[in-house]
N, C-alpha and C. Protein backbone atom coordinates (compact mmCIF):
# COMPACT_ATOMS: atom_id res chain seq x y z
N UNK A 1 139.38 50.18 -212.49
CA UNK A 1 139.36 50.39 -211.05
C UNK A 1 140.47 51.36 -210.64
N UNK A 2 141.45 51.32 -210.93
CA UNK A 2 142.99 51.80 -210.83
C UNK A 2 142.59 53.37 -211.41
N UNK A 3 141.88 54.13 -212.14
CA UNK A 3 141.42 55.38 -212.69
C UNK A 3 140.24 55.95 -211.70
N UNK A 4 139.73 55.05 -211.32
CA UNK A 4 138.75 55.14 -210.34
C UNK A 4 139.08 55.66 -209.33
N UNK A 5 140.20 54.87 -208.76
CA UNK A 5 141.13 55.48 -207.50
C UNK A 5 141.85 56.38 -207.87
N UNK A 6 142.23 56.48 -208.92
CA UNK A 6 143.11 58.00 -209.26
C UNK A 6 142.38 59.17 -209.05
N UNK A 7 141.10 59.29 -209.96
CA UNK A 7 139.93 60.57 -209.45
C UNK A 7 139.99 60.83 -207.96
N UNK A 8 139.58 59.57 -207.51
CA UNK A 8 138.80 59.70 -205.91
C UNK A 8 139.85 60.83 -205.23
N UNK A 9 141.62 59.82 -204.98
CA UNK A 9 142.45 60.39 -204.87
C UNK A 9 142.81 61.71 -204.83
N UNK A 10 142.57 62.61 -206.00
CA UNK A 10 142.90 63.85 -206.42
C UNK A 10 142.00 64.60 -206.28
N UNK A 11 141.00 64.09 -205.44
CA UNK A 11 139.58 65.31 -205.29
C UNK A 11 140.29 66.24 -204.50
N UNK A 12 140.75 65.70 -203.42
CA UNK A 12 141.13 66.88 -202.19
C UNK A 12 142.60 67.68 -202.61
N UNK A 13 143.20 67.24 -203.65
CA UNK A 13 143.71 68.53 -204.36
C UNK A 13 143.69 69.08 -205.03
N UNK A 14 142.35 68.78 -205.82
CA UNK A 14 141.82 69.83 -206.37
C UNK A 14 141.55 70.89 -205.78
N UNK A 15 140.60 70.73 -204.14
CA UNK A 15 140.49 71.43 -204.11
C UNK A 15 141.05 72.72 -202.94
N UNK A 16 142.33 72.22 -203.14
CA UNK A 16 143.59 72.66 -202.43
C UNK A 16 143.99 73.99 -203.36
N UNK A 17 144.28 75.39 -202.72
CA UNK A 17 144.74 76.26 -203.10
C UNK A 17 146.03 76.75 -202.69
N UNK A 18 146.87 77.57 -203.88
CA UNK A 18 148.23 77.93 -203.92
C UNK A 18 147.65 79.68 -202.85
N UNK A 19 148.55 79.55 -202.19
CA UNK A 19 149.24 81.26 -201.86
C UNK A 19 148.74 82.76 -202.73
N UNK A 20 149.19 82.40 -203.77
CA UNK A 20 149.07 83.64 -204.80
C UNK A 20 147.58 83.50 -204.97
N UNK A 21 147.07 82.86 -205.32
CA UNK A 21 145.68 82.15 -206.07
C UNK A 21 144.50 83.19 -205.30
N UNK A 22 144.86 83.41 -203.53
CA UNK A 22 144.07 83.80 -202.59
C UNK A 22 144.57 84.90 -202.01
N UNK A 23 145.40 85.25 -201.97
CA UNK A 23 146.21 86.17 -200.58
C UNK A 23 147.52 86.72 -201.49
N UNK A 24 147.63 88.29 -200.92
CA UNK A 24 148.55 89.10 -201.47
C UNK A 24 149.71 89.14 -200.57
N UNK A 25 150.75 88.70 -201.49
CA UNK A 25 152.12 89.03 -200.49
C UNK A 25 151.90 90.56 -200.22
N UNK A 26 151.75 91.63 -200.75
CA UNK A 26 151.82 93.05 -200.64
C UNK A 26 150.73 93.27 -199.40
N UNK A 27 149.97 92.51 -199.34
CA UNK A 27 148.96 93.21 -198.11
C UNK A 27 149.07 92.45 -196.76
N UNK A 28 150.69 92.75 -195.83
CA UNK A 28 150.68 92.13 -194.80
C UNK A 28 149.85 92.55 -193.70
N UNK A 29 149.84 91.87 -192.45
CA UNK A 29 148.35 92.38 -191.57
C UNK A 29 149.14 91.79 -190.34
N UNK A 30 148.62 92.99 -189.00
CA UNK A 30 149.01 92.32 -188.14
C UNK A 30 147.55 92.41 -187.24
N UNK A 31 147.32 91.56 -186.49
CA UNK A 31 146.12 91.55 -186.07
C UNK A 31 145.97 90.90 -184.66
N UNK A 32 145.87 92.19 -183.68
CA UNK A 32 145.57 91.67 -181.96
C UNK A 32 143.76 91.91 -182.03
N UNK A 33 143.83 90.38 -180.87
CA UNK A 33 142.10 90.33 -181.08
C UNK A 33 141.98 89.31 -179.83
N UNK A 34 140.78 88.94 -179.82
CA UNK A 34 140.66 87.75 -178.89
C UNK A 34 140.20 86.94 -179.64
N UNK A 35 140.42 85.40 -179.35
CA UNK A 35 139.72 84.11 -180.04
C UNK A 35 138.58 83.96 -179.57
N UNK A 36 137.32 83.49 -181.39
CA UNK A 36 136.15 83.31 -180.95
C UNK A 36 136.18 82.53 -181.65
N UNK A 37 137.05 81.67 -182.20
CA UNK A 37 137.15 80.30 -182.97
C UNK A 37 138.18 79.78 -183.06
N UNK A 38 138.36 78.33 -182.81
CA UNK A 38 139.42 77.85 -183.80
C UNK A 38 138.88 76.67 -184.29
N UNK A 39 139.64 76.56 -185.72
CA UNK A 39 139.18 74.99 -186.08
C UNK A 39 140.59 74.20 -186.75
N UNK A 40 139.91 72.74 -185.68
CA UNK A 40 141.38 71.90 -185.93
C UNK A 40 141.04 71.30 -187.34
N UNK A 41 141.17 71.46 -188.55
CA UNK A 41 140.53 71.16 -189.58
C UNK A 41 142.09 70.94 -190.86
N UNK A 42 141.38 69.86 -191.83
CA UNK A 42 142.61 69.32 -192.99
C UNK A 42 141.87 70.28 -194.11
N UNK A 43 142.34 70.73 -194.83
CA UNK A 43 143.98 70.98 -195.13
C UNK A 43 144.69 71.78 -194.44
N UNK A 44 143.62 72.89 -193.80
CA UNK A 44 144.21 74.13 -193.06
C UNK A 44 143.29 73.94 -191.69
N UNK A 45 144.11 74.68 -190.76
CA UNK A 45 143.47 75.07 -189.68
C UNK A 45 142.83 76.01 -190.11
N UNK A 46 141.39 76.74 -189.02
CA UNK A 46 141.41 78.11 -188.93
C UNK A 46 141.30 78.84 -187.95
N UNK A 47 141.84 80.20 -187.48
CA UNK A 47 141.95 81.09 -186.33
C UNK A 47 140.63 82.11 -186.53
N UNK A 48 140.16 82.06 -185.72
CA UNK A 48 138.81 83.49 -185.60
C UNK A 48 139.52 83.87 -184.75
N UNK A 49 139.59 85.59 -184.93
CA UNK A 49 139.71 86.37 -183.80
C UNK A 49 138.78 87.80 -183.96
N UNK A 50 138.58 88.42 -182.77
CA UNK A 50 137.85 89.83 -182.85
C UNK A 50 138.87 90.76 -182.77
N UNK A 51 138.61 91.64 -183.89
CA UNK A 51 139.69 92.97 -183.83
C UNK A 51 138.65 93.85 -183.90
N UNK A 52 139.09 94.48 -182.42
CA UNK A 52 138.49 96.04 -182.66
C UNK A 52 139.47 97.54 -183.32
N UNK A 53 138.25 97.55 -184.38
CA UNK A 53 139.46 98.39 -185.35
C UNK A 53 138.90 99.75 -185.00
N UNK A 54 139.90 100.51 -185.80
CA UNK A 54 140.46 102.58 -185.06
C UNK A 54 138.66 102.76 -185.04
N UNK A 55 138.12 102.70 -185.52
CA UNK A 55 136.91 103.41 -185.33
C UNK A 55 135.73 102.46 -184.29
N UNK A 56 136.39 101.71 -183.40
CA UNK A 56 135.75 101.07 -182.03
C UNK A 56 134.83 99.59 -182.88
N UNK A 57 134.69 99.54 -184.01
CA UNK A 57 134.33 98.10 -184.38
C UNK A 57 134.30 96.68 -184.54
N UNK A 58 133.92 96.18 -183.72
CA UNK A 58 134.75 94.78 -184.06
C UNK A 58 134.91 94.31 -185.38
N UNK A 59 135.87 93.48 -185.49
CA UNK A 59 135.40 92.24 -186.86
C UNK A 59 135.98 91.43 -186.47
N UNK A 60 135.30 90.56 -187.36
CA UNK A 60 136.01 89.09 -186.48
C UNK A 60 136.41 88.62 -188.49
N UNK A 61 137.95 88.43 -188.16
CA UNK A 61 139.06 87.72 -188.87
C UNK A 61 138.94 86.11 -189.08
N UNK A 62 139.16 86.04 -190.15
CA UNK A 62 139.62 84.10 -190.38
C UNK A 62 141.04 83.82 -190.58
N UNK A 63 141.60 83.47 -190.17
CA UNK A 63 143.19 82.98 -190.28
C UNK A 63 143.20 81.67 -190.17
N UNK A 64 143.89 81.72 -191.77
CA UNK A 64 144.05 80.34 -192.24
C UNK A 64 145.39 80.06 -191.71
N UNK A 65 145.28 78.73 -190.91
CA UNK A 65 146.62 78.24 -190.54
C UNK A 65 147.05 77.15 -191.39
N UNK A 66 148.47 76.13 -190.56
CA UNK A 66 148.61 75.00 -191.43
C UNK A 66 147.76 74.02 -190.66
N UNK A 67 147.93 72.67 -191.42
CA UNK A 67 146.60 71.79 -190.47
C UNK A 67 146.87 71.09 -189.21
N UNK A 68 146.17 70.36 -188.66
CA UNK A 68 146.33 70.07 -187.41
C UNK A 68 148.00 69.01 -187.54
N UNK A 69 148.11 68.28 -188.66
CA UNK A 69 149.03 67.59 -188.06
C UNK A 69 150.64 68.62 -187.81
N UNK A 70 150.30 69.65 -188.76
CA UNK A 70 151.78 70.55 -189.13
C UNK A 70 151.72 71.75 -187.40
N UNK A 71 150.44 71.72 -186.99
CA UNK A 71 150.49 72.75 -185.74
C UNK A 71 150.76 71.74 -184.72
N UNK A 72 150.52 71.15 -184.36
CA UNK A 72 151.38 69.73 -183.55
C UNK A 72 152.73 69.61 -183.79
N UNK A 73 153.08 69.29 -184.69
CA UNK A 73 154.67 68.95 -184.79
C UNK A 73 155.32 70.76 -184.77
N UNK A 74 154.82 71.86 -184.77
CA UNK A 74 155.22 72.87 -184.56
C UNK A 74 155.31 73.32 -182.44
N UNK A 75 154.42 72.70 -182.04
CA UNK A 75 154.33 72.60 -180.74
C UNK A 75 152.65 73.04 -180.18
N UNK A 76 151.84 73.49 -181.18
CA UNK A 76 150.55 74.46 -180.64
C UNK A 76 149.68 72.66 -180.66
N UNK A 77 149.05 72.97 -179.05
CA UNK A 77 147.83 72.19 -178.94
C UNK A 77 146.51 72.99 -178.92
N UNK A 78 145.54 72.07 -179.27
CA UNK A 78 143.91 72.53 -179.37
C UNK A 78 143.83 73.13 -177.78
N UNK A 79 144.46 72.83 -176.73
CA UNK A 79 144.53 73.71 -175.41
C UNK A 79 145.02 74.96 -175.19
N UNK A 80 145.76 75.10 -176.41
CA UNK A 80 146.55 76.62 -176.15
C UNK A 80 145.41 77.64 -176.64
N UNK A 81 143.85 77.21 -177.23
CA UNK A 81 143.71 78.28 -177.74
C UNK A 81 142.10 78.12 -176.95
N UNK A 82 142.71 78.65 -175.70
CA UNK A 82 140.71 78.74 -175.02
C UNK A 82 140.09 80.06 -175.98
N UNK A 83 139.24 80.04 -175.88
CA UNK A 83 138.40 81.07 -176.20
C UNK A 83 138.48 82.24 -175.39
N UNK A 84 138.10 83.14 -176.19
CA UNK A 84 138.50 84.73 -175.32
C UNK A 84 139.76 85.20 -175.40
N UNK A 85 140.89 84.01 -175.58
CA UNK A 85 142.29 84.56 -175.45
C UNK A 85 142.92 85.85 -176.16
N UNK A 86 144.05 86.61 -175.77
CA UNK A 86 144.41 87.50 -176.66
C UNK A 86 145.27 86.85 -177.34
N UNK A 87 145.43 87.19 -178.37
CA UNK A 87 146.54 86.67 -179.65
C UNK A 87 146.81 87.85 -180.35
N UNK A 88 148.17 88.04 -180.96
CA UNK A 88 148.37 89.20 -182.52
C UNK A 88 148.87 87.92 -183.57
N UNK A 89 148.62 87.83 -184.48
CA UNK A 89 148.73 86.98 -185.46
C UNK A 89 148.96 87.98 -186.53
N UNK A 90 150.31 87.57 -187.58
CA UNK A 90 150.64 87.92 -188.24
C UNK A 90 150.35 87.36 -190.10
N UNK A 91 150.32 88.09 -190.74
CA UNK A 91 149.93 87.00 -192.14
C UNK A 91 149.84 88.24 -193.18
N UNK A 92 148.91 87.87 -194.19
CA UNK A 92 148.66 88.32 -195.37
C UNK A 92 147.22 88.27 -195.54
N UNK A 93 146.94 89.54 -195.82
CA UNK A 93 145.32 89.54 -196.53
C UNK A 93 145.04 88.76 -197.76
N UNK A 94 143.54 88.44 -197.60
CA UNK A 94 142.84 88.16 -199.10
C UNK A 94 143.05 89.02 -199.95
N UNK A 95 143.24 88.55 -201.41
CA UNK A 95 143.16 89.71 -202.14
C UNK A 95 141.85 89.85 -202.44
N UNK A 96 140.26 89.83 -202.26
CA UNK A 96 139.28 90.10 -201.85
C UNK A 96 139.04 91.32 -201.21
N UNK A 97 140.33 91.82 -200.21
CA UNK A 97 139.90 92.36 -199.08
C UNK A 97 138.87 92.09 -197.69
N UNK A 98 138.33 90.62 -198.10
CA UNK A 98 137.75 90.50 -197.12
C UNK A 98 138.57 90.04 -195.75
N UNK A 99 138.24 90.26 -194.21
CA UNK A 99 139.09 90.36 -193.03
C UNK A 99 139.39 88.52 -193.06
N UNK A 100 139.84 88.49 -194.09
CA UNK A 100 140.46 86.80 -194.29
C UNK A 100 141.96 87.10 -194.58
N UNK A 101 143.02 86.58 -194.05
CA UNK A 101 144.29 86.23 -193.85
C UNK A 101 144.85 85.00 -193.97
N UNK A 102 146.08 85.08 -194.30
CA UNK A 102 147.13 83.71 -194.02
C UNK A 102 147.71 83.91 -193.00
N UNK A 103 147.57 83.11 -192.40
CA UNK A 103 148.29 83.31 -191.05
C UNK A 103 150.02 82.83 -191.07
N UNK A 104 151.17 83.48 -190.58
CA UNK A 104 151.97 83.25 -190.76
C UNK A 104 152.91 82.67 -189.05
N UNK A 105 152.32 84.00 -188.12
CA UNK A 105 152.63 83.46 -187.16
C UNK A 105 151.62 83.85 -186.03
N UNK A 106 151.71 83.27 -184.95
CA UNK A 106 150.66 83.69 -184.00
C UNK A 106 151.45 83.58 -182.26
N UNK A 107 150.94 85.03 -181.95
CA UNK A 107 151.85 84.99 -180.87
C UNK A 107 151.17 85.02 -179.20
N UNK A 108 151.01 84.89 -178.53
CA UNK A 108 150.39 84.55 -177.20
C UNK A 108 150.90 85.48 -176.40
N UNK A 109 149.81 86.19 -175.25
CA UNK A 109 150.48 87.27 -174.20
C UNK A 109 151.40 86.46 -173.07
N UNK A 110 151.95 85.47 -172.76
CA UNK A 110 152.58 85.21 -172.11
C UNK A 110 153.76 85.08 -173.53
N UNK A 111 153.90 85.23 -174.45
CA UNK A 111 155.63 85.80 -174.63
C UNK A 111 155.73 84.18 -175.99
N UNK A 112 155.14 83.20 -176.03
CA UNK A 112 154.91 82.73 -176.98
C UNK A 112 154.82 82.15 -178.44
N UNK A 113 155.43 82.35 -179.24
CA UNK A 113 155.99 82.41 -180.36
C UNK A 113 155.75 81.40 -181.60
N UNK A 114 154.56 80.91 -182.36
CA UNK A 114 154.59 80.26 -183.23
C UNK A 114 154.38 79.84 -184.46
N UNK A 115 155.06 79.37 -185.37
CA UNK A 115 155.02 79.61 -186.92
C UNK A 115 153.79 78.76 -187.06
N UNK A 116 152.49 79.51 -187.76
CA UNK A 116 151.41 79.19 -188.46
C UNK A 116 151.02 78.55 -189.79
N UNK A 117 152.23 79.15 -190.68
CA UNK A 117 152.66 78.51 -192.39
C UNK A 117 151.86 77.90 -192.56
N UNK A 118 150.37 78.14 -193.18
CA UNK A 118 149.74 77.57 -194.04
C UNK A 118 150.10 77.37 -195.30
N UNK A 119 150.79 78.62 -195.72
CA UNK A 119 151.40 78.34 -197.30
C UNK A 119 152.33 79.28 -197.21
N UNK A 120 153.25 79.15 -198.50
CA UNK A 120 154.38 79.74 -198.68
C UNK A 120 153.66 81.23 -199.21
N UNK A 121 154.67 82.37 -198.68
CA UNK A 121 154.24 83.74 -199.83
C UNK A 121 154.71 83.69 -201.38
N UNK A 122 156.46 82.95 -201.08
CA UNK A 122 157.10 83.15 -202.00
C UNK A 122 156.83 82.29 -203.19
C-alpha cells in the first residue's frame, strides 16, 4: 500500500519541469500586449497576451507564471487581470521558439510591479 502511495504521490512531479529543460536563459523577451487569458492553474499559472509585432501581426504569447498559491502571497489577484488589459511582461523564450515564455515579471499601466518566478533561470 505504502509503494502505492509513493507512485500516486510522484505523478505530479514527474510531470513538473526544470527551467533549462524548456526555456533559454539567452533568449530574454519583453512583451507589451493585452490579456486574452489567464489561468489560475497548479503547478504554474498562465498569462495570454496579444503582441502586435513590427510587421502589424498579432500573436498571442503563453507566459508561464508561478501558481496560484505563490501569485497570492506575491500580492497579484485573479481581479488584477480583466481581460483586454495592457501588460509588458518580462521572461525568457522557449527554446522551441515558439511565442511561449517564462514569465519573470509582469508589469501593469498604472505603474505596478510584480515578480512572476515560475522558475529559476539560474
Amino acid at each position: 500500500m505504502a509503494a502505492i502511495c509513493a507512485v500516486l504521490a510522484a505523478g505530479p512531479a514527474l510531470a513538473h519541469h526544470s527551467f533549462a529543460a524548456q526555456f533559454d536563459a539567452k533568449k530574454p523577451v519583453t512583451l507589451r500586449g493585452k490579456l486574452s487569458k489567464m489561468e489560475w492553474s497548479n503547478p504554474h499559472g498562465w498569462i495570454y497576451i496579444d503582441v502586435v509585432g513590427a510587421d502589424g501581426k498579432v500573436v498571442n504569447w503563453a507566459v508561464e507564471a508561478g501558481g496560484p498559491n505563490a501569485l497570492v502571497r506575491r500580492g497579484l489577484r485573479p481581479t488584477d487581470f480583466p481581460i483586454g488589459s495592457e501588460l509588458i511582461v518580462e521572461g525568457f523564450q522557449a527554446k522551441n521558439g515558439t511565442p511561449t515564455a517564462n514569465g519573470t515579471s509582469v508589469k501593469f499601466t498604472d505603474g505596478r510591479n510584480f515578480f512572476l518566478g515560475a522558475s529559476d533561470p539560474q
